[in-house]
Protein backbone atom coordinates (compact mmCIF):
# COMPACT_ATOMS: atom_id res chain seq x y z
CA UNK A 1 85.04 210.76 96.01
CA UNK A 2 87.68 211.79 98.60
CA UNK A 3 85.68 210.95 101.26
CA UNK A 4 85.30 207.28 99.68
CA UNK A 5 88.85 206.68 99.17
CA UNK A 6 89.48 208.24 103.35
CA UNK A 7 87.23 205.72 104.56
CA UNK A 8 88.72 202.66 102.40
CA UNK A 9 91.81 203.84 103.57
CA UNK A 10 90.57 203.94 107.25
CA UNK A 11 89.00 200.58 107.12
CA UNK A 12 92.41 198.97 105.47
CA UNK A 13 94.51 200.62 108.22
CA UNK A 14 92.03 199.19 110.43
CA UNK A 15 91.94 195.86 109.17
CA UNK A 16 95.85 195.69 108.92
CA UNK A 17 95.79 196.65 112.71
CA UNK A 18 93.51 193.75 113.38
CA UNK A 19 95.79 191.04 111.55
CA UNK A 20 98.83 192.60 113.44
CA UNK A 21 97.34 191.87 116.96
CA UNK A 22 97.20 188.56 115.88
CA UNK A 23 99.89 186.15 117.78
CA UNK A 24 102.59 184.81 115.88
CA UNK A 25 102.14 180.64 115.21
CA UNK A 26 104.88 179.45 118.23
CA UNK A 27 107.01 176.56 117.42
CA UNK A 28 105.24 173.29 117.48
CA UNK A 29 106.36 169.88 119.01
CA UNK A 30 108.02 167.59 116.77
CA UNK A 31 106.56 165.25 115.14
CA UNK A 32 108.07 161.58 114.59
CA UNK A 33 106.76 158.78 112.73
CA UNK A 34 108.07 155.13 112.74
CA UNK A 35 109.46 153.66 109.94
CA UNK A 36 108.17 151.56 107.15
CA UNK A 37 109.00 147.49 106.72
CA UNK A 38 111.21 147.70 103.38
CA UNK A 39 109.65 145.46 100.73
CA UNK A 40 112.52 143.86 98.60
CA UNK A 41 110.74 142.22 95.57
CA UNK A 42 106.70 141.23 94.91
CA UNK A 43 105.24 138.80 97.38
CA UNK A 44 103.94 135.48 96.75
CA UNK A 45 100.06 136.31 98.33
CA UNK A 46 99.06 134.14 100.52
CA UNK A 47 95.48 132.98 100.36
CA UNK A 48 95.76 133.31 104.40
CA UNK A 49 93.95 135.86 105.68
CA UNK A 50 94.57 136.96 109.15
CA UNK A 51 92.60 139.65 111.01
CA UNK A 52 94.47 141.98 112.69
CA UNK A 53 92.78 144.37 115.26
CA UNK A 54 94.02 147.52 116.56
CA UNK A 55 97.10 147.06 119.54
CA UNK A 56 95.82 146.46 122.52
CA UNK A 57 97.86 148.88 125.19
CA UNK A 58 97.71 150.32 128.80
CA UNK A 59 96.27 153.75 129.14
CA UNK A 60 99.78 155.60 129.61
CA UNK A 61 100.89 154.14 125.90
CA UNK A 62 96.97 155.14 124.18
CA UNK A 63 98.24 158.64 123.15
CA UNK A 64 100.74 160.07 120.64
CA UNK A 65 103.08 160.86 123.49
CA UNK A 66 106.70 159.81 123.78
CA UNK A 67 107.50 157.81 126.78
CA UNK A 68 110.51 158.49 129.07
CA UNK A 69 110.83 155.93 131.83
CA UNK A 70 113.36 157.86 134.64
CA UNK A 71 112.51 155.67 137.45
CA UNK A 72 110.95 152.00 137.77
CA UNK A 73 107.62 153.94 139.17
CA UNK A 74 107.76 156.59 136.63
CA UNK A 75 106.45 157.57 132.86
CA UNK A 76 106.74 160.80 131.87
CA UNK A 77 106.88 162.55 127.97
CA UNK A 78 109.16 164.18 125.95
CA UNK A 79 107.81 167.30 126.13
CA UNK A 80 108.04 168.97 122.59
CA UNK A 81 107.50 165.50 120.74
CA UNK A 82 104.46 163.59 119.55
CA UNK A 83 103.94 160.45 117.13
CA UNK A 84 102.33 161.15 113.62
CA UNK A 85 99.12 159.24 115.52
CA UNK A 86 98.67 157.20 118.81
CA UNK A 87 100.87 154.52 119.73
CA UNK A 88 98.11 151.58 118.78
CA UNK A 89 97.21 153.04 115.35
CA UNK A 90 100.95 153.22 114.45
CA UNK A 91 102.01 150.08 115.63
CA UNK A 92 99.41 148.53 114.01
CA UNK A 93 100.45 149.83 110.57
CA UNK A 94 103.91 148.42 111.48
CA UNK A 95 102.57 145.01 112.20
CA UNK A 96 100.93 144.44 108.77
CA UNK A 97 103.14 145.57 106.67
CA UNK A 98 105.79 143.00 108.54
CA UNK A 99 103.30 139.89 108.29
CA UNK A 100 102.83 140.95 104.77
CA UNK A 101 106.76 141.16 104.20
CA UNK A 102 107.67 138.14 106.46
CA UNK A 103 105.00 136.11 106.34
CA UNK A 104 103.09 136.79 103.28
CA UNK A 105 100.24 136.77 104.43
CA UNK A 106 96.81 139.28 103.44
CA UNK A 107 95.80 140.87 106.58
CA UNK A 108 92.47 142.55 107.12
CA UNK A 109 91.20 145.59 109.66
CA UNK A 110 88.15 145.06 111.75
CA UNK A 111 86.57 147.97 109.47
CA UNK A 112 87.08 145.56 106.49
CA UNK A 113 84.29 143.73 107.54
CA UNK A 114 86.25 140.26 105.75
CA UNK A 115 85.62 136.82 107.44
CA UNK A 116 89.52 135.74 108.21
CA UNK A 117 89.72 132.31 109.47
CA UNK A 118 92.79 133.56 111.96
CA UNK A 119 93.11 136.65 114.58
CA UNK A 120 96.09 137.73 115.45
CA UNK A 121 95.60 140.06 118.97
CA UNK A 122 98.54 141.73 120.18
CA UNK A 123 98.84 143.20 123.53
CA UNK A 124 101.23 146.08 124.04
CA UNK A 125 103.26 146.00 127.23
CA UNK A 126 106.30 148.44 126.90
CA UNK A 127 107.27 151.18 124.16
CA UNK A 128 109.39 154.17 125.85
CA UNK A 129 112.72 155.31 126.39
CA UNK A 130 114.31 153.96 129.55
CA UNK A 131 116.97 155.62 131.28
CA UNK A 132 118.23 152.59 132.92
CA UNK A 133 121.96 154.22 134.04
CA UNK A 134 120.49 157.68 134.86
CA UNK A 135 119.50 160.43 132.91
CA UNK A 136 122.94 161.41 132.06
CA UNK A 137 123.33 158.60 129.75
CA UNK A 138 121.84 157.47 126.56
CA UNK A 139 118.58 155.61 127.39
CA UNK A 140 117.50 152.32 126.31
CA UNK A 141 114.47 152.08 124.06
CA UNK A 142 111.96 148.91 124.61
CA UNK A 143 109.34 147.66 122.75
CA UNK A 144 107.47 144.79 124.14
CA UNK A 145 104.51 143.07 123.36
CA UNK A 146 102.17 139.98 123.59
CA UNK A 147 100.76 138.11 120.49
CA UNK A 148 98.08 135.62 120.19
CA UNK A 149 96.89 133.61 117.52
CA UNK A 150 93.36 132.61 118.05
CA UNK A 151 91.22 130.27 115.13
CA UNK A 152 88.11 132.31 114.72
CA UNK A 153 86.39 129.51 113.50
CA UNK A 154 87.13 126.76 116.41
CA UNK A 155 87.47 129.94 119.12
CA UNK A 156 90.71 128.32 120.11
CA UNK A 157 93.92 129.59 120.99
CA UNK A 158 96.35 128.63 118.54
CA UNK A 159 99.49 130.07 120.31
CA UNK A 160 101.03 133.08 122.46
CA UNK A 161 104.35 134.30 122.98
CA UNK A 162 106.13 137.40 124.20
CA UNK A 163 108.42 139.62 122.38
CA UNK A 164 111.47 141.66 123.39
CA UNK A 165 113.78 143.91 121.64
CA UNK A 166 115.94 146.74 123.20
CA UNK A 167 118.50 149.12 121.47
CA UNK A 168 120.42 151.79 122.89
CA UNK A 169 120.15 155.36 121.85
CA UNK A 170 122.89 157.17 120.37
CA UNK A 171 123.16 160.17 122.51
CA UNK A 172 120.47 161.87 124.38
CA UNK A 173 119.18 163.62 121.55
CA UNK A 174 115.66 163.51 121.15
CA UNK A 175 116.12 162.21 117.56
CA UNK A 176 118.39 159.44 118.51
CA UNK A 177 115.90 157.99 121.02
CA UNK A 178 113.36 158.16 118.56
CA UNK A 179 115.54 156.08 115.98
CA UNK A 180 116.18 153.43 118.78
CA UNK A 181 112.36 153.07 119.45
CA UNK A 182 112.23 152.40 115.86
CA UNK A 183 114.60 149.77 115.59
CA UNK A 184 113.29 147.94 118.68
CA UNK A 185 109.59 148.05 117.20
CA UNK A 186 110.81 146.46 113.67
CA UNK A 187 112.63 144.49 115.52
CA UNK A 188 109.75 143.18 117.29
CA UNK A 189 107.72 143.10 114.08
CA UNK A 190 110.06 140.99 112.31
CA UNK A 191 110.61 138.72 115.25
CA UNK A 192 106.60 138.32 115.90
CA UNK A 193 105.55 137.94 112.29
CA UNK A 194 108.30 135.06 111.69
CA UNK A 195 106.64 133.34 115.01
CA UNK A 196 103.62 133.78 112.86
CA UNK A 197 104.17 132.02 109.90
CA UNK A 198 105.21 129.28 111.88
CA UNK A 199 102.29 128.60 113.31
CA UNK A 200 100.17 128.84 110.46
């Protein structure tokens, strides 16, 4: 019996030694998110159903990464910061829910598998943090991007127009950079999905 209760003792002494050579979880990067379109009261549906596919961007903007432009040749990344998912997917998200809010219109994924009469395709040219008067001063977020309405069912380009929004961070706190890319991308999702409804 004495010998049982040595040897469970051994083997828990062991085991605890095992879990204690375990590293400790280091801090992680922080993670950011944008932020929702605000719905104010039920929307009228729309019977309009536009397909909208996932953003269209440049390799350097694919990731989850947040971009720092320092010089007019350079992108870098914050370097203990990531998006809640890639650039694309979360822009995406963004876009609905402003065509739904703005424009009340039903919009439909790819995955849906829905016949929409309309596309909407936008291109994503610029989403990052630009220190424009050096990197001593509070950097200028900008979102831009290209939308184009296409008629699915006469393959025809219905219209296309850029849009531009820039806000100025704050400080140079990683958090207030973050809230200025924000603003510029609803910005440019209100802006785009007004343009929208306009040419339905």
């Amino acid at each position: 019996m004495n010998l049982k209760i040595t040897i469970l003792l051994a083997m828990a002494l062991l085991l605890g030694g095992c879990i204690s050579l375990l590293p400790d979880a280091g801090p992680g990067p922080d993670i950011y998110r944008l932020s929702k379109i605000a719905e104010t009261t039920k929307l009228q549906q729309s019977n309009t159903l536009v397909l909208l596919p996932l953003v269209q961007a440049p390799r350097e903007l694919k990731n989850n990464r947040v971009a720092l432009v320092t010089s007019k040749q350079r992108i870098s990344y914050a370097a203990n910061a990531r998006w809640a998912s890639s650039t694309p997917e979360m822009l995406q998200v963004l876009f609905a829910g402003a065509l739904r809010k703005q424009s009340a219109l039903q919009v439909v994924y790819p995955a849906d598998g829905i016949n929409a009469d309309l596309e909407l395709r936008i291109i994503l040219q610029n989403f990052e943090a630009v220190y424009d008067q050096g990197q001593q001063a509070n950097p200028q977020a900008e979102v831009r991007i290209l939308a184009r309405m296409i008629d699915r069912k006469t393959r025809t380009l219905i219209g296309q127009k850029t849009f531009f929004a820039s806000v100025r961070a704050d400080d140079l706190r990683l958090g207030s950079i973050v809230e200025a890319i924000d603003q510029a991308s609803h910005n440019v999702a209100i802006d785009m999905s007004d343009w929208v409804s306009s040419q339905r």
